[in-house]
Protein backbone atom coordinates (compact mmCIF):
# COMPACT_ATOMS: atom_id res chain seq x y z
CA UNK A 1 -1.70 -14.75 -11.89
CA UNK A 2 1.17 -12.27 -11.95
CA UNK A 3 0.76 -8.30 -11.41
CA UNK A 4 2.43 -6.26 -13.57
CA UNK A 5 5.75 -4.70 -12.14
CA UNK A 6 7.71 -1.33 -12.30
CA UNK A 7 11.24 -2.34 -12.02
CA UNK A 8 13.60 0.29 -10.76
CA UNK A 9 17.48 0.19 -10.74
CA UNK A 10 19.18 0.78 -7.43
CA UNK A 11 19.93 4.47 -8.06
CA UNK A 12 17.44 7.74 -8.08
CA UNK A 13 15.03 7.52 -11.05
CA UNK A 14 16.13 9.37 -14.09
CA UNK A 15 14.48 12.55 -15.32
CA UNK A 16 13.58 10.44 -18.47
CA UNK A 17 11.90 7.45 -16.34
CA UNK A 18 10.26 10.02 -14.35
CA UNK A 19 8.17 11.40 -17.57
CA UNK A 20 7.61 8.09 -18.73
CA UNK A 21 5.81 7.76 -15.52
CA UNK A 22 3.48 10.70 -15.37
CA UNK A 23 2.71 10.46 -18.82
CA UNK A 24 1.15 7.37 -18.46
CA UNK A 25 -0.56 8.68 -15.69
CA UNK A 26 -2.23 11.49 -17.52
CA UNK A 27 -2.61 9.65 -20.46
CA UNK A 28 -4.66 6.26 -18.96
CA UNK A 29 -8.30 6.03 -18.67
CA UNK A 30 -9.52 7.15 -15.17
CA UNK A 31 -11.87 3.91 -15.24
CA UNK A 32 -8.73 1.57 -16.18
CA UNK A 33 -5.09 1.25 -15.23
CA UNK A 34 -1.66 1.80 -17.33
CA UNK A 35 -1.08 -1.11 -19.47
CA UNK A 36 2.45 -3.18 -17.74
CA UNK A 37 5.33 -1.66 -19.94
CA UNK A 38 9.33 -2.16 -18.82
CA UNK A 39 10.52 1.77 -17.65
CA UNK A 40 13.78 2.87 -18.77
CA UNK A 41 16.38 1.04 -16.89
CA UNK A 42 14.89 -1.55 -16.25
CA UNK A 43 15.68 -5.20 -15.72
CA UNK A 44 13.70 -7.75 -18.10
CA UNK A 45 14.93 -10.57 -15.72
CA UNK A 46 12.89 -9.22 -12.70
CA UNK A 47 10.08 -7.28 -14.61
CA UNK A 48 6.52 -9.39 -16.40
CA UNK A 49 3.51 -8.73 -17.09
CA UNK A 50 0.24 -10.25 -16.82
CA UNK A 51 -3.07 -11.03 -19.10
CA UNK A 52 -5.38 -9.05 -17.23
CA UNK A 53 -4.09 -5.34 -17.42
CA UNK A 54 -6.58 -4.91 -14.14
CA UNK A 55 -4.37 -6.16 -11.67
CA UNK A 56 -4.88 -4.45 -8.80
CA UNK A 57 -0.65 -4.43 -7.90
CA UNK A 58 2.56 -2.83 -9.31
CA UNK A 59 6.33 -3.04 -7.40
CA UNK A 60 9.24 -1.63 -7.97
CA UNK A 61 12.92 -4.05 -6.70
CA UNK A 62 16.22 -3.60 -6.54
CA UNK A 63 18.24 -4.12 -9.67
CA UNK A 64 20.19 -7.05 -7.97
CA UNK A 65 18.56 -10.62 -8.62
CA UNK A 66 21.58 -12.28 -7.61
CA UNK A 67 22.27 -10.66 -3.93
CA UNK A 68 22.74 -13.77 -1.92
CA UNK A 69 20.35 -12.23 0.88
CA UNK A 70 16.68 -12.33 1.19
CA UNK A 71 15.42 -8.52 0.96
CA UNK A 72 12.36 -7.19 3.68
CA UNK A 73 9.48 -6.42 1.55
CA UNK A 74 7.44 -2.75 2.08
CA UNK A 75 3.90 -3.12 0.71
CA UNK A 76 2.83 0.84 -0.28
CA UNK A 77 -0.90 2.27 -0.59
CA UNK A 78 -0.76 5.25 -2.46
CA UNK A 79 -2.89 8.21 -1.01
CA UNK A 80 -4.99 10.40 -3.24
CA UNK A 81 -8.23 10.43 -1.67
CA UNK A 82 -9.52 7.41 -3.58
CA UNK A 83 -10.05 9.56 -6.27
CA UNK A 84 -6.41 10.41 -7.80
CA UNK A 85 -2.86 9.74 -7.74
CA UNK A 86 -1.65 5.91 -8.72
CA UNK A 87 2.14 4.03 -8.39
CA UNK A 88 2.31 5.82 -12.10
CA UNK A 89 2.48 9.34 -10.47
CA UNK A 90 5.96 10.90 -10.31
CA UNK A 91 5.44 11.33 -6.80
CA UNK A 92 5.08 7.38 -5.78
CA UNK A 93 7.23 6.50 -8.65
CA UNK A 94 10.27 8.45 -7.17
CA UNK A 95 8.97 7.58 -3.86
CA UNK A 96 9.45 3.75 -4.45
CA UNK A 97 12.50 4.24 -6.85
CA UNK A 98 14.02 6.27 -3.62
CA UNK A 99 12.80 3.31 -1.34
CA UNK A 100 14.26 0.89 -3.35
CA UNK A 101 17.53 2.40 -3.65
CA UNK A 102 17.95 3.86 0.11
CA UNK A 103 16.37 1.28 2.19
CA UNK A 104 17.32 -2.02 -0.32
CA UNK A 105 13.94 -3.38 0.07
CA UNK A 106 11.66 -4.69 -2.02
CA UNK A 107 8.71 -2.64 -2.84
CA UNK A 108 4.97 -3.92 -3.83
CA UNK A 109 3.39 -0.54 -4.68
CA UNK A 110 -0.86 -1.45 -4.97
CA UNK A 111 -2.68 0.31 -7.91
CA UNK A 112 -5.98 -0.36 -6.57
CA UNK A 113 -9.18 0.76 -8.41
CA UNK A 114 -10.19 4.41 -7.96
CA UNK A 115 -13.71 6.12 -7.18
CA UNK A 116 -15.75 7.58 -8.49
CA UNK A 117 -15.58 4.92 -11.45
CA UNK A 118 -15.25 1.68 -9.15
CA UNK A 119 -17.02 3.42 -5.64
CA UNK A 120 -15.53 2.10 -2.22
CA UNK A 121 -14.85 -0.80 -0.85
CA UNK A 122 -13.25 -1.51 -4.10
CA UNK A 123 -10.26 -0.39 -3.16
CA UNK A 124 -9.97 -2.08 -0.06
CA UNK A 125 -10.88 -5.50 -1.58
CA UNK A 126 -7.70 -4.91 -4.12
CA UNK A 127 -5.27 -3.50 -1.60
CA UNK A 128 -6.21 -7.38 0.94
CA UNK A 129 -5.64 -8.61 -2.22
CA UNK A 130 -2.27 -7.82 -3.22
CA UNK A 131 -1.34 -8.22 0.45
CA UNK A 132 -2.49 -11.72 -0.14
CA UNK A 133 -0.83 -12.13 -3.16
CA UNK A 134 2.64 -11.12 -2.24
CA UNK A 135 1.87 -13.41 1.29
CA UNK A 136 1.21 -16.41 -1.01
CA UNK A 137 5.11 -16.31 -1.83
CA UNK A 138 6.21 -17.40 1.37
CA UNK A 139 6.51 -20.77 0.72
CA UNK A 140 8.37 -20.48 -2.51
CA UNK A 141 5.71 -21.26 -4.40
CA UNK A 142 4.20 -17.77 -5.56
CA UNK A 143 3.60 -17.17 -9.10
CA UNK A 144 6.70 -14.73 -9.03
CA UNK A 145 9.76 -16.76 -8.72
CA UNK A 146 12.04 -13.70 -7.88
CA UNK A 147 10.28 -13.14 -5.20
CA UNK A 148 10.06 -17.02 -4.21
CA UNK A 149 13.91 -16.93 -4.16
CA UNK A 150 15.16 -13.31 -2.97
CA UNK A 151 12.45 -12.09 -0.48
CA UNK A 152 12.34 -12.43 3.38
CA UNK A 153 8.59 -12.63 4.33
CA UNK A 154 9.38 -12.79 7.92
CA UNK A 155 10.10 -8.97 7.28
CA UNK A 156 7.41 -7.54 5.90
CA UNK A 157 5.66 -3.84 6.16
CA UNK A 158 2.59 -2.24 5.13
CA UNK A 159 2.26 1.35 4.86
CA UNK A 160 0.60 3.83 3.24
CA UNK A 161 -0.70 7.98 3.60
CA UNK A 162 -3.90 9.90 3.58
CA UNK A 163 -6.15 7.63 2.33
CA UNK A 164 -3.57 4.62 1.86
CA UNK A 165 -3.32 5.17 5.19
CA UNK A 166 -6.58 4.52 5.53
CA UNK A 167 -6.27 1.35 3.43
CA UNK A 168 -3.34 0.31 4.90
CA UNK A 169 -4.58 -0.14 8.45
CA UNK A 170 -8.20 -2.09 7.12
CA UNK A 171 -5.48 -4.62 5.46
CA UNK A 172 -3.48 -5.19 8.65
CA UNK A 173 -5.94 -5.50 10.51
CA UNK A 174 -7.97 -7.55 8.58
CA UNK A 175 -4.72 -9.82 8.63
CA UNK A 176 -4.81 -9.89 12.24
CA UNK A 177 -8.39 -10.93 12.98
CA UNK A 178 -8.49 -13.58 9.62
CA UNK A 179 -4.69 -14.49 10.52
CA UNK A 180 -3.23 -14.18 7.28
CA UNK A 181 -0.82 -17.26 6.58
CA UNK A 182 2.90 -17.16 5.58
CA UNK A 183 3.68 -13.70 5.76
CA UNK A 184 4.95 -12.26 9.33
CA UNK A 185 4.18 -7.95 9.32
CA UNK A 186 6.54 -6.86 10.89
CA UNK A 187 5.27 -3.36 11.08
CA UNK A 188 2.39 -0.93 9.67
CA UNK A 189 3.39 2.96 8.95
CA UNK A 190 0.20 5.08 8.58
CA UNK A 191 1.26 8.33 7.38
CA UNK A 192 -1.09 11.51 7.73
CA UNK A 193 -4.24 8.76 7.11
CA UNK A 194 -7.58 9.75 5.97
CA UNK A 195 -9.74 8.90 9.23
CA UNK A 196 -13.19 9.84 9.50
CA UNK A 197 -14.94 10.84 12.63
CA UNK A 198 -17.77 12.24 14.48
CA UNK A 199 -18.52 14.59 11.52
CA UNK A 200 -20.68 13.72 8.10
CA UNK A 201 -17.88 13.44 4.83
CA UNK A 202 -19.18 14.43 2.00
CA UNK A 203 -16.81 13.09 -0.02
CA UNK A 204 -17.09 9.88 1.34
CA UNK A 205 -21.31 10.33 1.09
CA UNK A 206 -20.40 10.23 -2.41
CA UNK A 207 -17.81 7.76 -3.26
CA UNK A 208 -18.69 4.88 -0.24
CA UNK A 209 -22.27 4.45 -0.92
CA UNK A 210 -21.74 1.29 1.39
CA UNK A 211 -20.80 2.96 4.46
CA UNK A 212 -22.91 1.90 6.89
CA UNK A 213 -22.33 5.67 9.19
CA UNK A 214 -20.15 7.25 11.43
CA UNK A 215 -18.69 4.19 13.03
CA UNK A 216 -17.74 2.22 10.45
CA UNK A 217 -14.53 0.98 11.24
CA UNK A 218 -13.42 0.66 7.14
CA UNK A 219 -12.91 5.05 8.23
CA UNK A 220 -13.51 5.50 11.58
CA UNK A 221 -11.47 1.88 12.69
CA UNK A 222 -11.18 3.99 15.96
CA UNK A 223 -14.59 2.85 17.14
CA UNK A 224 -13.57 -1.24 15.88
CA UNK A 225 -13.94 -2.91 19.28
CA UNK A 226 -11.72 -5.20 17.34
CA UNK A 227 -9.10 -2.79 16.92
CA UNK A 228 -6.84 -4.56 18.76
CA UNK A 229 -6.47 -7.15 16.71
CA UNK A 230 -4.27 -5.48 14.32
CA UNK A 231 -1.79 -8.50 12.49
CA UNK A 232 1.25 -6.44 12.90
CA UNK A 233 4.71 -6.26 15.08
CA UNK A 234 4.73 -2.52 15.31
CA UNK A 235 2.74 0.63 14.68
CA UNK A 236 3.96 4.60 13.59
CA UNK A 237 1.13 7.16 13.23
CA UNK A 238 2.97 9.83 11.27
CA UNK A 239 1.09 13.34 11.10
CA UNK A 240 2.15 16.78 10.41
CA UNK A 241 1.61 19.23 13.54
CA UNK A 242 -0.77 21.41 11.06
CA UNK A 243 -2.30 18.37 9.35
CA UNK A 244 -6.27 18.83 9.46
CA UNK A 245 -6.83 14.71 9.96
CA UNK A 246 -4.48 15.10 13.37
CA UNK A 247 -7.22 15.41 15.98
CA UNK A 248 -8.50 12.12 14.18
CA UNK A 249 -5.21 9.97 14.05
CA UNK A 250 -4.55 11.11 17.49
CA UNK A 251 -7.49 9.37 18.48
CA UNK A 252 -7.46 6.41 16.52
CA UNK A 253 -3.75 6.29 18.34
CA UNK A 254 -5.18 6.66 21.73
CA UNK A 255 -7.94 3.88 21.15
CA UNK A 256 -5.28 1.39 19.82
CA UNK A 257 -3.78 2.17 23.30
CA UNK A 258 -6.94 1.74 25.16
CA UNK A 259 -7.15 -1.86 23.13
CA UNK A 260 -4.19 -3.10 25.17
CA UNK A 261 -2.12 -3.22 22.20
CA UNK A 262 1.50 -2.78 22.87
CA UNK A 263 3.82 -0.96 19.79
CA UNK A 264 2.20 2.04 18.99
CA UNK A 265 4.54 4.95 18.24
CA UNK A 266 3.39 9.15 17.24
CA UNK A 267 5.09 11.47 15.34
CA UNK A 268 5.19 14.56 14.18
């Protein structure tokens, strides 16, 4: 079945569209997600909905249906903890709008389930998901037809920050080691991500019930002895120099090193 989509025209989001957003935001239920509505601007022809208002995906593409080129798709995880934030927020919204318009990609932004209402691994189950669904176009027969027609799934890039970071990586890798079909990632951008380490979370204590300790590679993927298996081209760890998760990404960086693994990149 379809996601619902947040279209986007190929210039910076209006002030208007930009409300729309966070309204919508503030307004939904923190158990549910926005009901699929068209934002000001844009396109009916590349913007649908679907019958179950819980789709775990939104995107956002530029206004041009008829560009004779296939477009590289980005898939985004947004961060927020797994508490807040969604592709509704005015900071993703603009963020994708901005993508959209600057890199003329397409972009699949995933409004996966939060916690505490729907506790972890939820989210990770709808983030493979709507990797899986946007894969399942690559043989031009995907339930989106747009995307059939106008995007290059030989180009394709996951990425994500804080804890869509942390999402981001379980998805790519999980493509790796179950060999996801179709869709060739061409690289994974894990921005300031939400790693756990040594060192009790009691966040998580609260919101991953599941976790089975420490060194459970869904947060700590530093200790996977699979890590490097990761179903991806290319890898940037992006962290602040002040950023309180560095120590950690610097050492999930180092292990994917240690794996053998070729096409890591740091900065910050």
């Amino acid at each position: 079945m379809p996601p619902h989509l947040i279209s986007h025209s190929s210039s910076r989001p209006s002030s208007e569209s930009t409300k729309t957003a966070a309204s919508k935001d503030l307004k939904a239920p923190k158990s549910s997600r926005p009901p699929p509505t068209l934002k000001p601007g844009s396109d009916p022809k590349t913007s649908s909905s679907r019958s179950n208002p819980d789709s775990p995906h939104a995107s956002s593409s530029p206004n041009s249906p008829t560009r004779p080129r296939k477009l590289p798709v980005l898939v985004f995880i947004h961060g927020g903890a797994f508490v807040i934030e969604s592709p509704y927020s005015p900071l993703y919204h603009n963020h994708a709008a901005l993508l959209t318009s600057e890199a003329n990609v397409v972009v699949l932004s995933v409004h996966y389930r939060r916690a505490p209402e729907h506790p972890l691994p939820v989210a990770y189950e709808d983030s493979w998901e709507a990797l899986q669904w946007a894969a399942a176009h690559s043989n031009r027969n995907g339930p989106e037809t747009w995307r059939n027609d106008y995007v290059d799934f030989d180009r394709v890039f996951v990425g994500g920050d804080s804890a869509g970071a942390t999402l981001t990586n379980h998805v790519v890798h999980r493509a790796g080691v179950h060999r996801l079909s179709g869709a060739k990632i061409v690289g994974m951008i894990l921005l300031h991500p939400y790693f756990g380490n040594e060192k009790p979370n009691k966040l998580l204590e609260v919101i991953f019930p599941a976790c089975s300790g420490l060194h459970d590679s869904r947060v700590n993927p530093g200790k996977d002895p699979k890590l490097g298996e990761i179903g991806c081209g290319r890898v940037l760890v992006f962290v602040a120099e002040k950023d309180f998760f560095r120590d950690r990404a610097w050492a999930y960086y180092e292990a994917l090193k240690k794996s053998g693994w070729g096409g890591v990149g740091w900065g910050g």
